[in-house]
PDB file of N, CA and C in Angstrom:
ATOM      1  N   UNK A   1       0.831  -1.181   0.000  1.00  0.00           N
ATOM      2  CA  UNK A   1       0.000   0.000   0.000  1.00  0.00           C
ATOM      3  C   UNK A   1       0.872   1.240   0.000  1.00  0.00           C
ATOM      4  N   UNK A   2       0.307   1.933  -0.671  1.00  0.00           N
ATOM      5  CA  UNK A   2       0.877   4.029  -0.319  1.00  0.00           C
ATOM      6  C   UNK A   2       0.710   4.840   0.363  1.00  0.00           C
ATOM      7  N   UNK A   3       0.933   5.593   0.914  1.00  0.00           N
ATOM      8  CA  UNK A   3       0.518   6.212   1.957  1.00  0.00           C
ATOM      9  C   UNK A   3      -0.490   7.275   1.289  1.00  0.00           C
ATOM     10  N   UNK A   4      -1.252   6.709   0.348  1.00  0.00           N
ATOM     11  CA  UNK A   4      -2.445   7.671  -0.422  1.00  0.00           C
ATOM     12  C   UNK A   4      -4.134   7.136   0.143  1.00  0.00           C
ATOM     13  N   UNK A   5      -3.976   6.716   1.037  1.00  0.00           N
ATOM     14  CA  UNK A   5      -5.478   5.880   0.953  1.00  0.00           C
ATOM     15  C   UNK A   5      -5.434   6.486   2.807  1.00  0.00           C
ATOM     16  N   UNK A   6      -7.032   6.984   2.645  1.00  0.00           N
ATOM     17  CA  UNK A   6      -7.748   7.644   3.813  1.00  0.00           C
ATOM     18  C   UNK A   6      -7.587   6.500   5.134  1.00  0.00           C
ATOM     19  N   UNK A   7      -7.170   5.686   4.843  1.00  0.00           N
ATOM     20  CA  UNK A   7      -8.065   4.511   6.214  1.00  0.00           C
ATOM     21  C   UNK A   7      -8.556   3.181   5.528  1.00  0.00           C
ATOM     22  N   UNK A   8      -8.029   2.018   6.126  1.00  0.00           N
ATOM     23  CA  UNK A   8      -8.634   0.684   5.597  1.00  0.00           C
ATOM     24  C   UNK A   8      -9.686   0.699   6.068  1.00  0.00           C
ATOM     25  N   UNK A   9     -10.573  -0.252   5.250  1.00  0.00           N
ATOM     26  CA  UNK A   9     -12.033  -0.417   5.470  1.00  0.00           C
ATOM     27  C   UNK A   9     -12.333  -2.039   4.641  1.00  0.00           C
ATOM     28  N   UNK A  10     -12.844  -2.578   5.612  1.00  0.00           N
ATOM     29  CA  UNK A  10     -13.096  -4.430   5.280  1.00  0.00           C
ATOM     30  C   UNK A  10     -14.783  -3.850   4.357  1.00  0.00           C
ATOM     31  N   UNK A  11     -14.779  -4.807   3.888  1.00  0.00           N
ATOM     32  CA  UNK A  11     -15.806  -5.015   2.672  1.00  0.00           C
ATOM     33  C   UNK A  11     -15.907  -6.390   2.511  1.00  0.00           C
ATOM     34  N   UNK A  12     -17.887  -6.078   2.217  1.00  0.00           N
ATOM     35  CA  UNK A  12     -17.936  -7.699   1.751  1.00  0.00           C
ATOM     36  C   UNK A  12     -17.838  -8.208   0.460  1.00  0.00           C
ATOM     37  N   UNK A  13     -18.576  -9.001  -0.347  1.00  0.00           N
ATOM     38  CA  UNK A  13     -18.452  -9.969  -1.236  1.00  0.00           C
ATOM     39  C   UNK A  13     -18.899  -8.735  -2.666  1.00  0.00           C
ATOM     40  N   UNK A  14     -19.747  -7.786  -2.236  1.00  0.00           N
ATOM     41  CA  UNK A  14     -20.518  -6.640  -3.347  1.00  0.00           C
ATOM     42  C   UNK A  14     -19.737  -5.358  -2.863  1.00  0.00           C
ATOM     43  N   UNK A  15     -18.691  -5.375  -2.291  1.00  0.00           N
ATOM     44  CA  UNK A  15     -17.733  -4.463  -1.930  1.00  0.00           C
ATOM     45  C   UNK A  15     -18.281  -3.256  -1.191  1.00  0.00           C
ATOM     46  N   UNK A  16     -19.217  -3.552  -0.080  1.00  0.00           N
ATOM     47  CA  UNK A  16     -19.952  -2.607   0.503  1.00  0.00           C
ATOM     48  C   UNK A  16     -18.868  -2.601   1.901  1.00  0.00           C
ATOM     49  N   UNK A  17     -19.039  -1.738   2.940  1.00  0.00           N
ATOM     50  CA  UNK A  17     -18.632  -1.630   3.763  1.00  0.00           C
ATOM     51  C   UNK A  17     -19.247  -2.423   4.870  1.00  0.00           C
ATOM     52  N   UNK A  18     -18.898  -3.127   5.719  1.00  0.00           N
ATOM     53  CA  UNK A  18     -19.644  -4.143   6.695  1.00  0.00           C
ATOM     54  C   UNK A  18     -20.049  -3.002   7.578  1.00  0.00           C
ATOM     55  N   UNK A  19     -20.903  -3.208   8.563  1.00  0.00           N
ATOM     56  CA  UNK A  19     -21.537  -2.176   9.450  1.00  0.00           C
ATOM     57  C   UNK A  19     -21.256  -2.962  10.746  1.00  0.00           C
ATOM     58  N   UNK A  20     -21.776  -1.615  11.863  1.00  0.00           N
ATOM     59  CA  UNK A  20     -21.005  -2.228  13.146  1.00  0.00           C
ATOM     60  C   UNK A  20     -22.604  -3.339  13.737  1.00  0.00           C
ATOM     61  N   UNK A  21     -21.830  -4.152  14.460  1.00  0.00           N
ATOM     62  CA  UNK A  21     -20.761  -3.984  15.291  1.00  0.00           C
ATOM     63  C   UNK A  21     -19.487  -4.526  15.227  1.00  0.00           C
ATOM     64  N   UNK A  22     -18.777  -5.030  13.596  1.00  0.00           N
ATOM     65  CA  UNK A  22     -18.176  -5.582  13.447  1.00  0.00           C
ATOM     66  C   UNK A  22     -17.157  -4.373  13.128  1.00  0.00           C
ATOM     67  N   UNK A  23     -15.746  -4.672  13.304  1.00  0.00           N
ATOM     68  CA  UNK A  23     -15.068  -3.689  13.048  1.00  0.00           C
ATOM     69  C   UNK A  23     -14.854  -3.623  11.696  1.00  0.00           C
ATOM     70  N   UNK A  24     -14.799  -2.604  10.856  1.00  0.00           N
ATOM     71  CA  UNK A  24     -14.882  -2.285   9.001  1.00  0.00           C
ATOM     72  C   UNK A  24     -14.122  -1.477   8.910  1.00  0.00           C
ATOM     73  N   UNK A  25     -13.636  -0.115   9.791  1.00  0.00           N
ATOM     74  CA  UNK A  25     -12.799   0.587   8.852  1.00  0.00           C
ATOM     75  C   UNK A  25     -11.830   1.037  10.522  1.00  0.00           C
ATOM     76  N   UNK A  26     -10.769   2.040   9.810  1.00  0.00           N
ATOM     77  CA  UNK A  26      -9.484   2.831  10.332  1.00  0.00           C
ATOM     78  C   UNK A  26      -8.925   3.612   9.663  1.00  0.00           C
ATOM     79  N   UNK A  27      -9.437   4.885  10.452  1.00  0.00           N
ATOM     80  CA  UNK A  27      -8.742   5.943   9.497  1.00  0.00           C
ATOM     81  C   UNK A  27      -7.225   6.362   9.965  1.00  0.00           C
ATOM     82  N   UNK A  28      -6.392   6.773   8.759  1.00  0.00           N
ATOM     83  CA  UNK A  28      -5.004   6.746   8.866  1.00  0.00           C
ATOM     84  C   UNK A  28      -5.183   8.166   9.742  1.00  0.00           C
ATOM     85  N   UNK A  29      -5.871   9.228   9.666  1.00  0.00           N
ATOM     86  CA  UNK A  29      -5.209  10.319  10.441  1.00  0.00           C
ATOM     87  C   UNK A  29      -5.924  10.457  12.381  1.00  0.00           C
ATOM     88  N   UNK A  30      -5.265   9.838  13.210  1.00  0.00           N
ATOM     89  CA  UNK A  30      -5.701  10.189  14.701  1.00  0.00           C
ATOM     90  C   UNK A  30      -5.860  11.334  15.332  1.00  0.00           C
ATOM     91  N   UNK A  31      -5.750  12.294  14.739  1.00  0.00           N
ATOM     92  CA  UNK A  31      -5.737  13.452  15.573  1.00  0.00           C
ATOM     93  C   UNK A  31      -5.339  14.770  14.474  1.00  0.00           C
ATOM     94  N   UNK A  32      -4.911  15.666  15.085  1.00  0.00           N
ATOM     95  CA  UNK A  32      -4.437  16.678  14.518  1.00  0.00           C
ATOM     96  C   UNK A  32      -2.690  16.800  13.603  1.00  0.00           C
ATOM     97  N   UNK A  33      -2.097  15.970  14.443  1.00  0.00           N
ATOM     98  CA  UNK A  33      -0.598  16.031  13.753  1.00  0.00           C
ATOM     99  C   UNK A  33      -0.323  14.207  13.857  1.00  0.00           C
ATOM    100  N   UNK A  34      -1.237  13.576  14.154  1.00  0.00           N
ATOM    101  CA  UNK A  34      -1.073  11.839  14.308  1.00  0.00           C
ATOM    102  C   UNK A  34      -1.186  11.298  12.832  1.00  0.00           C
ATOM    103  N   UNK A  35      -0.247  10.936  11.748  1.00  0.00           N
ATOM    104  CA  UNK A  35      -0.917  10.233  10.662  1.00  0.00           C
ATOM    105  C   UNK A  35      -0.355   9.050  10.982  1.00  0.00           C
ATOM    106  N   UNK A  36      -1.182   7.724  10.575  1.00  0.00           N
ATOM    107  CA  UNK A  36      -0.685   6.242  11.210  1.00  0.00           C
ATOM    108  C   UNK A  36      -0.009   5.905   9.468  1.00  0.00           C
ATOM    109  N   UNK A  37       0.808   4.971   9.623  1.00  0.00           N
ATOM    110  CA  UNK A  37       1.042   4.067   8.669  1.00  0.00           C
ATOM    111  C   UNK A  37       0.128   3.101   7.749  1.00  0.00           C
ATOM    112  N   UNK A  38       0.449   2.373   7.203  1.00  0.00           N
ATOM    113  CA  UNK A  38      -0.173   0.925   6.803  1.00  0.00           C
ATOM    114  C   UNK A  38      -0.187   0.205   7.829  1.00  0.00           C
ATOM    115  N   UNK A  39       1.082   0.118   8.575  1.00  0.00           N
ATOM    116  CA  UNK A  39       1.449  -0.665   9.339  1.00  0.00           C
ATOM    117  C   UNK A  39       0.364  -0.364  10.824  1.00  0.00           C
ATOM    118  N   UNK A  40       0.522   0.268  11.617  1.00  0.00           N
ATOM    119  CA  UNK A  40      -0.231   1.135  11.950  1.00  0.00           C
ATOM    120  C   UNK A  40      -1.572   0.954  12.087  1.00  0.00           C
ATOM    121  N   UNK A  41      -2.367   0.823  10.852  1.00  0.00           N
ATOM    122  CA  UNK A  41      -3.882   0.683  10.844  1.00  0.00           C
ATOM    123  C   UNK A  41      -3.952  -0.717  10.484  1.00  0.00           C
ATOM    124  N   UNK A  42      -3.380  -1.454   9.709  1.00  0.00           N
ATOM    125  CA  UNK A  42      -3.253  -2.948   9.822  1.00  0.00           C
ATOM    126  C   UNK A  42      -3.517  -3.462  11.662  1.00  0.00           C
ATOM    127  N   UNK A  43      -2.501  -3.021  12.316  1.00  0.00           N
ATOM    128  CA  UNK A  43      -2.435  -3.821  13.579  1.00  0.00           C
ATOM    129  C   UNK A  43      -3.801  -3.301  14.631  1.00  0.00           C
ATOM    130  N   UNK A  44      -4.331  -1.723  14.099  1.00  0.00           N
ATOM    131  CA  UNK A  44      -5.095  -1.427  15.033  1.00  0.00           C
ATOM    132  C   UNK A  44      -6.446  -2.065  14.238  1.00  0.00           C
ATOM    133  N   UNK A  45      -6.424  -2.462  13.220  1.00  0.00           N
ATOM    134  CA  UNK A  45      -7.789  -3.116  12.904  1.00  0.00           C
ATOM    135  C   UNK A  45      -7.755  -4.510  13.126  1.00  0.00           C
ATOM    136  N   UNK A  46      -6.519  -5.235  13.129  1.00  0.00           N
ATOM    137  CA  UNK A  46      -6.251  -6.377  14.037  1.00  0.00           C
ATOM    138  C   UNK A  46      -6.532  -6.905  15.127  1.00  0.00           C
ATOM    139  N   UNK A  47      -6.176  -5.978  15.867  1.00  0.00           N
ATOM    140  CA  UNK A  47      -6.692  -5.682  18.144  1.00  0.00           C
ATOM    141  C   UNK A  47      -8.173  -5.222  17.562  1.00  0.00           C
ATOM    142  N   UNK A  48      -8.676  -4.718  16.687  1.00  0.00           N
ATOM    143  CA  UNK A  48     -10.426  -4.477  16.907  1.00  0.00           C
ATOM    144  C   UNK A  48     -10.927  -6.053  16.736  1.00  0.00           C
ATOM    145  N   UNK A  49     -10.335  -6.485  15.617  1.00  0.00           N
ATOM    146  CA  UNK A  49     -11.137  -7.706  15.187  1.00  0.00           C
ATOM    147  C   UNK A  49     -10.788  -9.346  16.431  1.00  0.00           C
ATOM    148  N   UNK A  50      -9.820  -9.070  17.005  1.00  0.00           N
ATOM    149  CA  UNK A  50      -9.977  -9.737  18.218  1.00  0.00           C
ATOM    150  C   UNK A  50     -10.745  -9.419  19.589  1.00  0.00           C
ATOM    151  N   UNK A  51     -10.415  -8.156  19.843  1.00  0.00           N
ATOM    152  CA  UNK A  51     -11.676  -7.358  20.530  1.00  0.00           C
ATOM    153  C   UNK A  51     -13.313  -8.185  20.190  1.00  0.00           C
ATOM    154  N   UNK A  52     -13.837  -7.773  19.097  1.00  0.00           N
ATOM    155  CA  UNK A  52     -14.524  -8.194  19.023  1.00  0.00           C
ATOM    156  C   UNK A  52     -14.912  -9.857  18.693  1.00  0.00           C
ATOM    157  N   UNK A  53     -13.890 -10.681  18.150  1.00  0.00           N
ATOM    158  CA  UNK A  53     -14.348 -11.912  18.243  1.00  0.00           C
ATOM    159  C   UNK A  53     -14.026 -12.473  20.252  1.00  0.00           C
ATOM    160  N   UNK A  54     -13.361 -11.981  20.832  1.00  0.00           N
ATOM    161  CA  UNK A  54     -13.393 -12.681  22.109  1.00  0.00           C
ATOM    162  C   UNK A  54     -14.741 -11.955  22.748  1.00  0.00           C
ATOM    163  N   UNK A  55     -15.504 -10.485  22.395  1.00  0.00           N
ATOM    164  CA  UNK A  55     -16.853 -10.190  22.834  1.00  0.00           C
ATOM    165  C   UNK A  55     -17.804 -11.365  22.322  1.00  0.00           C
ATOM    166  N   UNK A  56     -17.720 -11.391  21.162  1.00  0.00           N
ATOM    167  CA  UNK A  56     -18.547 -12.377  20.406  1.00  0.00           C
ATOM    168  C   UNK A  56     -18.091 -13.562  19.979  1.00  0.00           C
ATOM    169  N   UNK A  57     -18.291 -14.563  20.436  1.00  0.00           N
ATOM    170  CA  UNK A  57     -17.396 -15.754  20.000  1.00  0.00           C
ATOM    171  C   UNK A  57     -18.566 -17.017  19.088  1.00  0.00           C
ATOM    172  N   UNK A  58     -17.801 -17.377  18.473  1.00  0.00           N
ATOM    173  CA  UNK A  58     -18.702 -17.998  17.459  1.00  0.00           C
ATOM    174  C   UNK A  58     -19.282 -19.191  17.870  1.00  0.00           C
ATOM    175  N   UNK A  59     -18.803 -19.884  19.358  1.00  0.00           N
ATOM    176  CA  UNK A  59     -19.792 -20.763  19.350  1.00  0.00           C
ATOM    177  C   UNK A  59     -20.100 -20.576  20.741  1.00  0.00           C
TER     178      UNK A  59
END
């Protein structure tokens, strides 16, 4: 990836954006002078999506 793209965002199968309460997106800029990486929003959408599978567990 480039550092040209607003924030990852998971999508489904018709390339829509999933809705909460599942985690779907991360935007690269945190704050006022905070811009995250790839790297960065990769890992923090990582810790969401475990976050939420140990809230919600599949069986």
């Amino acid at each position: 990836m480039s550092g040209h793209q607003n924030g990852l965002a998971v999508l489904n199968a018709q390339f829509e954006p999933l809705e909460s309460p599942f985690p779907y997106y991360v935007k690269r800029s945190g704050g006022f002078f905070i811009k995250r990486t790839d790297t960065d929003m990769a890992i923090m959408l990582n810790n969401q999506f475990q976050s939420f599978y140990n809230k919600y567990p599949l069986n």
